[in-house]
Protein backbone atom coordinates (compact mmCIF):
# COMPACT_ATOMS: atom_id res chain seq x y z
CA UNK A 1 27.45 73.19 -139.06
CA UNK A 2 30.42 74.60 -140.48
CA UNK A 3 31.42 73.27 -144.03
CA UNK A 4 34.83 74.20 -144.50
CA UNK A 5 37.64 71.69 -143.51
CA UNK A 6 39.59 73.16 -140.30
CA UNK A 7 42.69 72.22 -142.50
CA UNK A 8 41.70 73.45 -145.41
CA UNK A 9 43.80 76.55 -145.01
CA UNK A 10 47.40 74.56 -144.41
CA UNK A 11 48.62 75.01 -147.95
CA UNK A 12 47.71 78.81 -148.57
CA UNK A 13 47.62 82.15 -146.73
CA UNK A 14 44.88 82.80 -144.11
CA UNK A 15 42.38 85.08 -144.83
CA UNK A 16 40.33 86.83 -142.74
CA UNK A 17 37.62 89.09 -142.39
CA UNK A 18 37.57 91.66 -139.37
CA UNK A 19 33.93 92.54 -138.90
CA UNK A 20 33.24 96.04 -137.15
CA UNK A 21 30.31 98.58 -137.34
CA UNK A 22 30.43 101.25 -139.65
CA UNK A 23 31.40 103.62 -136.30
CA UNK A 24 34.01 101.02 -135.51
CA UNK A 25 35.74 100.85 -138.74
CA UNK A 26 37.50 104.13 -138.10
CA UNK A 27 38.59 102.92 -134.53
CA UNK A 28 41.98 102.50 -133.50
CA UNK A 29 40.66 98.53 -132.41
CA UNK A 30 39.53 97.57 -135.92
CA UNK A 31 42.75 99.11 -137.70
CA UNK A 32 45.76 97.58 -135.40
CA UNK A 33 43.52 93.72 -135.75
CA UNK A 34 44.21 94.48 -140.15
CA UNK A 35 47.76 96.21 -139.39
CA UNK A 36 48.81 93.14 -137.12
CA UNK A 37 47.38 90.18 -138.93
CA UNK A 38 48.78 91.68 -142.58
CA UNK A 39 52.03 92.24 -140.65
CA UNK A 40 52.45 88.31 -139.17
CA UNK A 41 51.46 87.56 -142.71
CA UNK A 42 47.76 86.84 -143.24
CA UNK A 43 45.26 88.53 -145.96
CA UNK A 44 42.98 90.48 -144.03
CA UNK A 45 39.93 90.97 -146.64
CA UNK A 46 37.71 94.08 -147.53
CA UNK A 47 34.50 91.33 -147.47
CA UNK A 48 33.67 88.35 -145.80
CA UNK A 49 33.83 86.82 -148.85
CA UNK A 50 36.63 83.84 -149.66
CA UNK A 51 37.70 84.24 -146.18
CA UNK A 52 38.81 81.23 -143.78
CA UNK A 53 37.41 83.36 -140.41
CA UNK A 54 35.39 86.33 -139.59
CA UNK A 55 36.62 88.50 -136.60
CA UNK A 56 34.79 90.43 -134.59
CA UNK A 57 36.38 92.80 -131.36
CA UNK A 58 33.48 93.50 -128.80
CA UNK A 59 34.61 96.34 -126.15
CA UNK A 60 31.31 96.80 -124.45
CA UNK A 61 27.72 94.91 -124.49
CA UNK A 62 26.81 98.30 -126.39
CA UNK A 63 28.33 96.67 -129.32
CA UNK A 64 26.92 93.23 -129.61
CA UNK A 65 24.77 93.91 -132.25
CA UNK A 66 27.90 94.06 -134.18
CA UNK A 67 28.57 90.59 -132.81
CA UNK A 68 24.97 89.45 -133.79
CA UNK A 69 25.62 90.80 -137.55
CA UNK A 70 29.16 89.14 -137.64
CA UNK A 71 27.23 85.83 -136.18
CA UNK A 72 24.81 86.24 -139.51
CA UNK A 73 27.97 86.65 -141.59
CA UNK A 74 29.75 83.62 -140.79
CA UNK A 75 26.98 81.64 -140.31
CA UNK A 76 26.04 82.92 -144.70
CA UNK A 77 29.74 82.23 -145.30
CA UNK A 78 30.29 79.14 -143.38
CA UNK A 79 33.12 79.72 -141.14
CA UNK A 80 33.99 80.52 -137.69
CA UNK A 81 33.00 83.60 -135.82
CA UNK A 82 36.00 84.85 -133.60
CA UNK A 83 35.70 87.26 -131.20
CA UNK A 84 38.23 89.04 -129.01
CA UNK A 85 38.39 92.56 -127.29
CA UNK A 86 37.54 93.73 -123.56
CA UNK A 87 34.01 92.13 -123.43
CA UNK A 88 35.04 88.68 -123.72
CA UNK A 89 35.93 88.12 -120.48
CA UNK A 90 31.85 87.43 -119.59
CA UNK A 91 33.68 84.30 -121.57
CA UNK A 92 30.11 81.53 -122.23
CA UNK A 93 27.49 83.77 -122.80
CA UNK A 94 29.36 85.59 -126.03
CA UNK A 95 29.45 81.93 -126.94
CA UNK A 96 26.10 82.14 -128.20
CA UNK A 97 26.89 83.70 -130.95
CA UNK A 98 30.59 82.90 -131.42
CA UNK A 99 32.34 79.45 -132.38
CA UNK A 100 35.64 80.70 -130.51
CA UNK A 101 36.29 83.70 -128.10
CA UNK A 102 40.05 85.01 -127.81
CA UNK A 103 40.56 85.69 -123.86
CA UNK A 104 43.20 88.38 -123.03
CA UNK A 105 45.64 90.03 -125.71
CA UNK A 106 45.44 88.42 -129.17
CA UNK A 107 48.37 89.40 -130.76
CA UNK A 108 50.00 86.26 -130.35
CA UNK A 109 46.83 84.37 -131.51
CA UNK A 110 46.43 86.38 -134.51
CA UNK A 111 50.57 85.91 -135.32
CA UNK A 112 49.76 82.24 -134.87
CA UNK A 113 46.61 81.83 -137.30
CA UNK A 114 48.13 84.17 -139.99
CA UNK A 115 51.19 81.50 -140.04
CA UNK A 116 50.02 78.23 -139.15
CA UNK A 117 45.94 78.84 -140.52
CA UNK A 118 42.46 78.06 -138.62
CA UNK A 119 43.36 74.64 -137.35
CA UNK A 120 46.13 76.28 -134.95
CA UNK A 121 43.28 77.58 -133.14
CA UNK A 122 42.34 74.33 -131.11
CA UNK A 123 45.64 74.81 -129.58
CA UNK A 124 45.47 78.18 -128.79
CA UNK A 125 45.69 78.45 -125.08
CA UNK A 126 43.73 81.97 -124.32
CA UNK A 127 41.19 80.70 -126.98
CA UNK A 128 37.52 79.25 -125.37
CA UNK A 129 35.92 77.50 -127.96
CA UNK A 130 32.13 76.50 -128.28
CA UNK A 131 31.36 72.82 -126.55
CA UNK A 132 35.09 72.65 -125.24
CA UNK A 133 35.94 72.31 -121.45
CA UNK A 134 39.39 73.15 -122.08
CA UNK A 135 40.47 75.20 -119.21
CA UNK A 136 42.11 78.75 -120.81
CA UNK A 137 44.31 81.01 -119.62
CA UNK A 138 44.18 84.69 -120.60
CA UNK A 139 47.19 86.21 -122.67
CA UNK A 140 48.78 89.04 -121.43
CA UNK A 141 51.45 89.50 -123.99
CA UNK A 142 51.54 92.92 -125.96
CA UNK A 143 54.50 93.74 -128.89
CA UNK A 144 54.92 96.99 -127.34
CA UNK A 145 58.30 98.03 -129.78
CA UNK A 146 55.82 96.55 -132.55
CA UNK A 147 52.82 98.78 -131.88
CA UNK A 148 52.02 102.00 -134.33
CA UNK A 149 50.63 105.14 -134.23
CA UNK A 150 47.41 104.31 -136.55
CA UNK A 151 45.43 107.30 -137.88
CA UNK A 152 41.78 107.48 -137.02
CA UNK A 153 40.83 110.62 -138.46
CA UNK A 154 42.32 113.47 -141.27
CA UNK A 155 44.32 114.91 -138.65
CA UNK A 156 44.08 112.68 -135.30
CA UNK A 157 46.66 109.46 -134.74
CA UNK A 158 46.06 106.93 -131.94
CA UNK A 159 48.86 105.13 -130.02
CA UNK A 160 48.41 102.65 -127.13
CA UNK A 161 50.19 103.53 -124.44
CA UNK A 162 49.33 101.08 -121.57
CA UNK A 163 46.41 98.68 -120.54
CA UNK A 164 44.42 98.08 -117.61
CA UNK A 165 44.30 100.11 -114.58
CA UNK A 166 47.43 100.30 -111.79
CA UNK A 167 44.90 99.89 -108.94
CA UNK A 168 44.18 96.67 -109.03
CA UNK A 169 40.44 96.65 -107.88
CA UNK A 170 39.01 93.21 -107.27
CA UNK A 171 35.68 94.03 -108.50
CA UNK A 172 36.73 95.81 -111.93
CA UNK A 173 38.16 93.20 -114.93
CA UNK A 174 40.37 95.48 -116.11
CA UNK A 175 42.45 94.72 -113.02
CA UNK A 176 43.45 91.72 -114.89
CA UNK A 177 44.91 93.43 -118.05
């Protein structure tokens, strides 16, 4: 049971914690969630602690035990475990271990929390919450004039250039990006 208030946040900045593995931290995934949120306007924090959600990116089942640590996190900090990135789209099973999964891009979700706090996520419609039956619907917006180069090593910069794959097979999810 989660002991914050959902709108405790309404009169202050949100503040989050992005979770990630010590091999993720230098990814170009875990840097653009910080550079984004920070940008829209929410405190993205070095530790879990004093934040209002912990956020966790999962882009292959390789990773969950980075989603199994960030489920001991919350769960020590009591708040919500978000997760977004590729993998979601198994959608209920993640939910084991998450409280809400972002479905699609989350851009626009994390603009939307960093202004309007944790309650806005009930009405987040690419957001599948624990013990809802809300039907979602994935987000396919991207900023592309917003998106930067973001260095991931001394001498190596990352940009995304495009998403998903142009051929469109049926039985590949990233024909839906």
């Amino acid at each position: 049971m989660l002991r914050r208030s959902v709108s405790a946040n309404l009169s202050s900045t949100m503040k989050i914690y992005f979770h990630a593995s010590t091999a993720q931290r230098a990814q170009y995934t875990h840097k653009i969630l910080r550079y984004f949120f920070s940008r829209y306007g929410g405190t993205v924090l070095d530790t879990p602690d004093g934040a209002d959600l912990i956020g966790a990116s999962i882009c292959s089942v390789r990773e969950l035990s980075a989603v199994i640590a960030a489920r001991k996190i919350a769960t020590m900090h009591h708040v919500p475990l978000l997760i977004g990135g590729p993998e979601t789209y198994i959608g209920d099973p993640l939910l084991a271990w998450a409280d809400h999964l972002c479905i699609g891009e989350g851009y626009r979700l994390l603009s939307t929390l960093a202004q309007r706090g944790i309650s806005a996520i009930a009405d987040a419609p690419n957001v599948l919450s624990r013990g809802s039956s809300t039907t979602i619907s994935p987000d396919y917006t991207i900023p592309w004039k917003e998106i930067p180069a973001i260095q991931t090593a001394p001498r190596a910069y990352y940009y995304l250039h495009g998403r998903g794959c142009h051929r469109k097979c049926k039985f590949c999810f990233t024909s839906w990006t």
